[in-house]
Structure formats: structure tokens, C-alpha cells
PDB file of N, CA and C in Angstrom:
ATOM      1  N   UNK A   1       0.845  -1.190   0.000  1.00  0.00           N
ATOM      2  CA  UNK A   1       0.000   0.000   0.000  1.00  0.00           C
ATOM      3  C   UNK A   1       0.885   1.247   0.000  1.00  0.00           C
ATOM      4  N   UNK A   2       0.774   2.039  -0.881  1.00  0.00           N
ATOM      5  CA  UNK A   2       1.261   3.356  -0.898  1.00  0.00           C
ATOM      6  C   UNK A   2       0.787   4.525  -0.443  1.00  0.00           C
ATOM      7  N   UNK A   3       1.852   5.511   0.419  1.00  0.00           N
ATOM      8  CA  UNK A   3       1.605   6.472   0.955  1.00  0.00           C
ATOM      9  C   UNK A   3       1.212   7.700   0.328  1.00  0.00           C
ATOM     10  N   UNK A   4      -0.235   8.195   0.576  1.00  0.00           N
ATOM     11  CA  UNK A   4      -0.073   9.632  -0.216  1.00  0.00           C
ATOM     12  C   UNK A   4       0.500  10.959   0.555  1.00  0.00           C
ATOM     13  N   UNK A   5       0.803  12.044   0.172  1.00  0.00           N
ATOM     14  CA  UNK A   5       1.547  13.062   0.577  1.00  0.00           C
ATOM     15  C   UNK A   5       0.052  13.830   0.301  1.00  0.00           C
ATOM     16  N   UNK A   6       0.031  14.761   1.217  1.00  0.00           N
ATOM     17  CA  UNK A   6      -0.701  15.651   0.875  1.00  0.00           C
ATOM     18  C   UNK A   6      -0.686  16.877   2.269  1.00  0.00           C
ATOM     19  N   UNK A   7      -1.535  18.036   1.518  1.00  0.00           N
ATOM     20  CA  UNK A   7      -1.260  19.168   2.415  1.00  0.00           C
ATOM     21  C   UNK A   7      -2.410  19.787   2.960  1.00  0.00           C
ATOM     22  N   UNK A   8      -2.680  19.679   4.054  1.00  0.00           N
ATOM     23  CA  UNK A   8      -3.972  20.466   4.719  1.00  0.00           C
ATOM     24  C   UNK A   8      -3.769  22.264   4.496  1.00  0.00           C
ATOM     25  N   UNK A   9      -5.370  22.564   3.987  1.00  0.00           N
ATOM     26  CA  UNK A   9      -4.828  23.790   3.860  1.00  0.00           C
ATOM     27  C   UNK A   9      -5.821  24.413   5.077  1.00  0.00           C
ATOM     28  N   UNK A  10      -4.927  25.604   5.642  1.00  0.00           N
ATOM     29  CA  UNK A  10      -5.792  26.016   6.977  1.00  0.00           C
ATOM     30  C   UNK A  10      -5.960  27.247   6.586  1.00  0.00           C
ATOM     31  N   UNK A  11      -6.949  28.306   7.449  1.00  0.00           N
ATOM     32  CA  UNK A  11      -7.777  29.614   7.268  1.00  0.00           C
ATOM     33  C   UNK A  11      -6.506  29.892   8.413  1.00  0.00           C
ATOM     34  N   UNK A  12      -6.719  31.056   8.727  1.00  0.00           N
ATOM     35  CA  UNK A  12      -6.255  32.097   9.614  1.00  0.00           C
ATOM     36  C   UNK A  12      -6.110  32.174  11.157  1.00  0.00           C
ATOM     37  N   UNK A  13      -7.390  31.092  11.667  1.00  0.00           N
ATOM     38  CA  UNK A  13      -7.336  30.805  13.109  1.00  0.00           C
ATOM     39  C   UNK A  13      -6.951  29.288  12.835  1.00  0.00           C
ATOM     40  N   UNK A  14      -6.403  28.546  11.826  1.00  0.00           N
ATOM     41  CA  UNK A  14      -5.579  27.237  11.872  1.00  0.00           C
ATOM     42  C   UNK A  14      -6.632  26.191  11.951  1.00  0.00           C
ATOM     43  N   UNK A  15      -7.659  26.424  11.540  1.00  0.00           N
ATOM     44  CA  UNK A  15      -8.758  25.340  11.247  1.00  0.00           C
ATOM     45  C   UNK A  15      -8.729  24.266   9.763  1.00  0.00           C
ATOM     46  N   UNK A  16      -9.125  23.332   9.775  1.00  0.00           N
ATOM     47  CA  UNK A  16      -8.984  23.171   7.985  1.00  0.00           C
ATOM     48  C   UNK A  16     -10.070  23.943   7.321  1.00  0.00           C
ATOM     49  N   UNK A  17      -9.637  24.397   6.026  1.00  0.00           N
ATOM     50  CA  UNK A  17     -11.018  25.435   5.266  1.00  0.00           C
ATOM     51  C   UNK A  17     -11.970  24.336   4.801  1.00  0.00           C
ATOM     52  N   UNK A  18     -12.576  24.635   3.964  1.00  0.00           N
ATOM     53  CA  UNK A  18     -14.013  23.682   3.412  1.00  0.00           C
ATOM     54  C   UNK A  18     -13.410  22.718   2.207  1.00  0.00           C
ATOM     55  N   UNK A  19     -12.726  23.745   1.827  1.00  0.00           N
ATOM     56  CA  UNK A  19     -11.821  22.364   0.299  1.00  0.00           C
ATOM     57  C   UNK A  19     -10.807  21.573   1.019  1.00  0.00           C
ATOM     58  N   UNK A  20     -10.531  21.715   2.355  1.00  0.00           N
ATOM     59  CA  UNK A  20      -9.665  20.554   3.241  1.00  0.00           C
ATOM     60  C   UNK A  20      -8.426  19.813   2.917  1.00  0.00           C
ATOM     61  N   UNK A  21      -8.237  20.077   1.785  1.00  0.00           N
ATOM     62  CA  UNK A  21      -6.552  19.302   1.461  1.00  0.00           C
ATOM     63  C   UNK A  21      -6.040  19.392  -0.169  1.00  0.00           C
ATOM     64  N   UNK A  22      -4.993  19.371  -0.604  1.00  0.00           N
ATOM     65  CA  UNK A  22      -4.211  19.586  -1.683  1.00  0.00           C
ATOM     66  C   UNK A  22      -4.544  17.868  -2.239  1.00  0.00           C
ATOM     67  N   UNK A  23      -4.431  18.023  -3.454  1.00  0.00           N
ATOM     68  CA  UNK A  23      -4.374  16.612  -4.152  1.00  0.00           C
ATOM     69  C   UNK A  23      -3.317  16.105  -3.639  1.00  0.00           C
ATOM     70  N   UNK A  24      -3.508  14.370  -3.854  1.00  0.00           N
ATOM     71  CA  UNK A  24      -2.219  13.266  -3.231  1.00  0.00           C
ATOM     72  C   UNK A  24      -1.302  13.258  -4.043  1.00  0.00           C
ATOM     73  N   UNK A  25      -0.471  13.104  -3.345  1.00  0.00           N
ATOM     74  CA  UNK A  25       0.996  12.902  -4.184  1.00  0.00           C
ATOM     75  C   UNK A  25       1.523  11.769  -3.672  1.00  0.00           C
ATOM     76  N   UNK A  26       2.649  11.117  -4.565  1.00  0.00           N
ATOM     77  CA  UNK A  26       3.046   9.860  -4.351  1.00  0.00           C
ATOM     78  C   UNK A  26       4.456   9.777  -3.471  1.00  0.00           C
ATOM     79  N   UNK A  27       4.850  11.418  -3.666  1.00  0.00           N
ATOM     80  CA  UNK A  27       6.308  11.553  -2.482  1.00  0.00           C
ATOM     81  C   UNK A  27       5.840  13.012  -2.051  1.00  0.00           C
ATOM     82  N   UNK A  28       6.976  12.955  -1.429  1.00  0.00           N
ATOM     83  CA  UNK A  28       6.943  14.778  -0.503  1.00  0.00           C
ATOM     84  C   UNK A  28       7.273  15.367  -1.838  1.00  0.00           C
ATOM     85  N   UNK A  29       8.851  15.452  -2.070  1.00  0.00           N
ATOM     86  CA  UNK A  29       9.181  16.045  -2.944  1.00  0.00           C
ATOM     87  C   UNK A  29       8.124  16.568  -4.047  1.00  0.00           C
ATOM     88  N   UNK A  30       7.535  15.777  -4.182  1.00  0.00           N
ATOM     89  CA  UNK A  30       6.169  16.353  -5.193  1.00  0.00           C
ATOM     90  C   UNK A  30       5.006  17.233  -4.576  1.00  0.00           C
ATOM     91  N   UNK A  31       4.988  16.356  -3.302  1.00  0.00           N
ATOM     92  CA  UNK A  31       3.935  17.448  -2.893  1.00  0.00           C
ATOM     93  C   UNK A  31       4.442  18.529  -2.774  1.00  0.00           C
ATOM     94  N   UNK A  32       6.177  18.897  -2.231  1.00  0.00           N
ATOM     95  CA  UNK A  32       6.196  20.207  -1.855  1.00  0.00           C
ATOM     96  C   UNK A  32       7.179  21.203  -3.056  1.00  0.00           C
ATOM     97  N   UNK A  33       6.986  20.080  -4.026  1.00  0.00           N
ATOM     98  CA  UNK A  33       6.937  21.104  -5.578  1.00  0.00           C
ATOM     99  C   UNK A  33       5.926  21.371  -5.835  1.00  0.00           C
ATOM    100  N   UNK A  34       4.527  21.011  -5.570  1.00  0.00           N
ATOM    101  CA  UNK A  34       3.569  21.742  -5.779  1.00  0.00           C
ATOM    102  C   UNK A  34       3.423  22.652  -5.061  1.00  0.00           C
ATOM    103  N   UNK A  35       3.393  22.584  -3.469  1.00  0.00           N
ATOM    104  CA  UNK A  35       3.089  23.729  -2.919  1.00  0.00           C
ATOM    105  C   UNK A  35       3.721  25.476  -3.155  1.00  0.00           C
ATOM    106  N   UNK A  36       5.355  24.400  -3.741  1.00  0.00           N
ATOM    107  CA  UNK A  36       5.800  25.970  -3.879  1.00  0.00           C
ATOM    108  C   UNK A  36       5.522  26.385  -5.656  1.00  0.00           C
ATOM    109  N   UNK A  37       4.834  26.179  -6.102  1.00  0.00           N
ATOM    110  CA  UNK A  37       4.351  26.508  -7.219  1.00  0.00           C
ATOM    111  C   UNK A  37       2.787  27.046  -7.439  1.00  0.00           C
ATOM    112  N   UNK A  38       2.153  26.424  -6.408  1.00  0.00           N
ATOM    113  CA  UNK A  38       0.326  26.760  -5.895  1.00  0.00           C
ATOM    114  C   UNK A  38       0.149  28.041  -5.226  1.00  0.00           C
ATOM    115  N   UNK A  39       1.240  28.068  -3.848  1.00  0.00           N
ATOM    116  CA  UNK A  39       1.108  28.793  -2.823  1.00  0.00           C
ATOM    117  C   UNK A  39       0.754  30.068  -3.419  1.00  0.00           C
ATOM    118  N   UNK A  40       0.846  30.893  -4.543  1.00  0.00           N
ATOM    119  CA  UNK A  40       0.427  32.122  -4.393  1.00  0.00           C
ATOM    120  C   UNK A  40      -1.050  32.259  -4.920  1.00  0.00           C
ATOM    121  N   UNK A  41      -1.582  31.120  -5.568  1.00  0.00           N
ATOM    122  CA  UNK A  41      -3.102  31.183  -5.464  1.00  0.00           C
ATOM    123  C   UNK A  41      -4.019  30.792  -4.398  1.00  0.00           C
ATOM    124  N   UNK A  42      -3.588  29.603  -3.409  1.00  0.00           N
ATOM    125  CA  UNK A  42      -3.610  29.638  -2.451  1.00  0.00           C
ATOM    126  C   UNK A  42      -4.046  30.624  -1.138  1.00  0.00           C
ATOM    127  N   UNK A  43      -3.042  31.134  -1.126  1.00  0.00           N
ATOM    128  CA  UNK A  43      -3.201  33.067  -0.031  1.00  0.00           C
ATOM    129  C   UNK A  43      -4.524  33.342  -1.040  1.00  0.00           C
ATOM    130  N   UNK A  44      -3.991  33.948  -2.352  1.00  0.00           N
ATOM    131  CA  UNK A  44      -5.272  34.746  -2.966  1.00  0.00           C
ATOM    132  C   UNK A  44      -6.902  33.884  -2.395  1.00  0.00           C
ATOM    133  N   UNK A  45      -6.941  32.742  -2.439  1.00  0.00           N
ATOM    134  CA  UNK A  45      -8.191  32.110  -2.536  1.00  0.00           C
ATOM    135  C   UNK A  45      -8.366  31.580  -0.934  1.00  0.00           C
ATOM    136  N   UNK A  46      -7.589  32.331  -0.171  1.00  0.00           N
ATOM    137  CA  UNK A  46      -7.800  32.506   1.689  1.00  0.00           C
ATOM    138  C   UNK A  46      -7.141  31.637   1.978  1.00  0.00           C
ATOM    139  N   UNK A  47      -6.082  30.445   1.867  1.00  0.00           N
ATOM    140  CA  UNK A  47      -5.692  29.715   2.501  1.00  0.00           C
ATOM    141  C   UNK A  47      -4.240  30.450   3.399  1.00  0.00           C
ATOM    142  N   UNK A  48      -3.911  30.817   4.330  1.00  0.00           N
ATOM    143  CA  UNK A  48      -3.523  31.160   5.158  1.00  0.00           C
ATOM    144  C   UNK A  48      -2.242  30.661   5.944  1.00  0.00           C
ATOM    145  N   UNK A  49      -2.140  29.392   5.737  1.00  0.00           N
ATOM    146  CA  UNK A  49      -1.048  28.024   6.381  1.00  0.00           C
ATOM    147  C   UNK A  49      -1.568  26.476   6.061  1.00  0.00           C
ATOM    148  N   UNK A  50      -0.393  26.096   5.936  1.00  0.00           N
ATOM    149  CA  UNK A  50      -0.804  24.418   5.441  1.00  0.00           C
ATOM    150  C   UNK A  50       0.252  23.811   6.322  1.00  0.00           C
ATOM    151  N   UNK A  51      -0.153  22.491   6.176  1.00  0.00           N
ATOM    152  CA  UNK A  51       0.689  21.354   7.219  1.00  0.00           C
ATOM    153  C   UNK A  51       0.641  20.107   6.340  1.00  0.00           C
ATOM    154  N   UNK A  52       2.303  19.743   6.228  1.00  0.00           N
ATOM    155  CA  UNK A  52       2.155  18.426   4.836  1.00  0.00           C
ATOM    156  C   UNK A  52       2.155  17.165   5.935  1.00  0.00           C
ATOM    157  N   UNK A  53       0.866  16.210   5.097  1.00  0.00           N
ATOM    158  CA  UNK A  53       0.696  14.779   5.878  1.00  0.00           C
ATOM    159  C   UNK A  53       1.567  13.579   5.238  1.00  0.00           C
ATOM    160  N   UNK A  54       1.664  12.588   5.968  1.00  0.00           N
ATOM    161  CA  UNK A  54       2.337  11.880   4.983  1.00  0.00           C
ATOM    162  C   UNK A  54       1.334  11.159   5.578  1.00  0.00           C
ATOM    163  N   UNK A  55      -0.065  10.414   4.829  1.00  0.00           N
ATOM    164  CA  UNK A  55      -0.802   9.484   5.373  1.00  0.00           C
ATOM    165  C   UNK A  55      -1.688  10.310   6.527  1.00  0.00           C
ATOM    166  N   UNK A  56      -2.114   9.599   7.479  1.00  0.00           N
ATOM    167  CA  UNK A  56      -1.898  10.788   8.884  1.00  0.00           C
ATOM    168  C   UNK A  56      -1.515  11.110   9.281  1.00  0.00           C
ATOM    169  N   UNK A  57       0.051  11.104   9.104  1.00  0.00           N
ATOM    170  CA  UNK A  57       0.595  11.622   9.905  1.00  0.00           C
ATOM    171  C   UNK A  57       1.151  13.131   9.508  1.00  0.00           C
ATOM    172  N   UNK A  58       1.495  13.852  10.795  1.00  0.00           N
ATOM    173  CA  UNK A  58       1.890  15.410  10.328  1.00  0.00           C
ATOM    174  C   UNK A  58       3.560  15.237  10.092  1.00  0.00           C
ATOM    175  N   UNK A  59       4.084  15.632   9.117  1.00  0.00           N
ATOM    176  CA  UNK A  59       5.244  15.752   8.807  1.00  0.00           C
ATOM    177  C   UNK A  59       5.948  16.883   8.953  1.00  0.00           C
ATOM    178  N   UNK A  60       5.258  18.310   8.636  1.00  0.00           N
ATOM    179  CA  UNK A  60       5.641  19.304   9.571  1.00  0.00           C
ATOM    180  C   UNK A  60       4.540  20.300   9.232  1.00  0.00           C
ATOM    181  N   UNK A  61       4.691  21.545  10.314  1.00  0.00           N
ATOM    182  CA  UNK A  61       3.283  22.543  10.012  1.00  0.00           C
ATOM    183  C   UNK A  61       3.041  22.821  11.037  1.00  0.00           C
ATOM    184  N   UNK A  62       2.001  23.828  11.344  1.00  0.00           N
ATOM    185  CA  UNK A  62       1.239  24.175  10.137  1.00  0.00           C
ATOM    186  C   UNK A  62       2.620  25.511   9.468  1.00  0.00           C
ATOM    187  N   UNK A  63       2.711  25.740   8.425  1.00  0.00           N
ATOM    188  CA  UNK A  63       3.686  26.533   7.644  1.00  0.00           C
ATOM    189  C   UNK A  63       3.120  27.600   7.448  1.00  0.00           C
ATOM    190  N   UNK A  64       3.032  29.000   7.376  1.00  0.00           N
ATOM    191  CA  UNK A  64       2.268  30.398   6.868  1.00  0.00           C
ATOM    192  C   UNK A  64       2.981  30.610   5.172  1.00  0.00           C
ATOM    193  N   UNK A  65       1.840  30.098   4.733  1.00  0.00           N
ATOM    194  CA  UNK A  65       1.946  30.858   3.106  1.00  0.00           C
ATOM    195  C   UNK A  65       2.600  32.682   2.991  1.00  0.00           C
ATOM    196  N   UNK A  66       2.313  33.614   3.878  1.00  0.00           N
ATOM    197  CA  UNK A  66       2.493  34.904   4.142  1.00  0.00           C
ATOM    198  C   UNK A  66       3.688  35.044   3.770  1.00  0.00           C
ATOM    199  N   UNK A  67       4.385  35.892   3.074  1.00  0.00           N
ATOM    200  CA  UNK A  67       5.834  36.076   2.640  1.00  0.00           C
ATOM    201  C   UNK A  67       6.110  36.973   4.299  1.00  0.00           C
ATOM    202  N   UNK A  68       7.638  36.401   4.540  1.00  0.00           N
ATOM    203  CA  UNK A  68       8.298  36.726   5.745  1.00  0.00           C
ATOM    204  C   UNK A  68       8.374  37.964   5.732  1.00  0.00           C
ATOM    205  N   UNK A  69       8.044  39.178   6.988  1.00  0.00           N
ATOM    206  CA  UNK A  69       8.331  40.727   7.184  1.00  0.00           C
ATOM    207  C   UNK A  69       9.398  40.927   7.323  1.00  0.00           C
TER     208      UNK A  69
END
């Protein structure tokens, strides 16, 4: 059985939003070439911070999409 990768996307007080997760991916590396390729539609469309799963489990997160001050 294979693991999917995927990324919870959270609102602002760190809840999951209503669309609840990024499509599966078959490694990190993929998932988190997508994220850094998504992330700026993402913010635009309210997502706020994400946290990458590997399966259930949390792999790290939650992360702020927000470019650093």
C-alpha cells in the first residue's frame, strides 16, 4: 500500500477550510513542488497556512503561506 503526501490547507485561526486538502501525491518532494508553485493562489483564494501529511501523519506545520516581514 502506498503512501499519499498531501497538504492540509488552513484559514487564519488554523482550522482546515471547506476544500480541506491539496491533491495526493506519491512523495513529498512532489507534494512540496507543488506547494511551492500553488502557494500564491492559495493566499489569494484565503488559505492562510498548510501542514504536509504523509498518510496521517503530520510531517511538519502548520507553515504560513504569508511572505516573511
Amino acid at each position: 500500500m502506498s503512501t499519499q503526501w498531501r497538504w492540509d490547507l488552513l484559514d487564519a485561526s488554523g482550522a482546515v477550510m471547506a476544500q480541506g486538502a491539496s491533491p495526493g501525491f506519491p512523495t513529498q518532494s512532489e507534494a512540496e513542488s507543488w506547494i511551492g508553485e500553488a502557494w500564491p493562489q492559495l493566499l489569494d483564494d484565503g488559505v492562510d497556512a498548510v501542514t504536509l501529511r504523509e498518510g496521517e501523519v503530520v510531517v511538519y506545520g502548520p507553515m504560513s503561506l504569508r511572505p516573511a516581514e
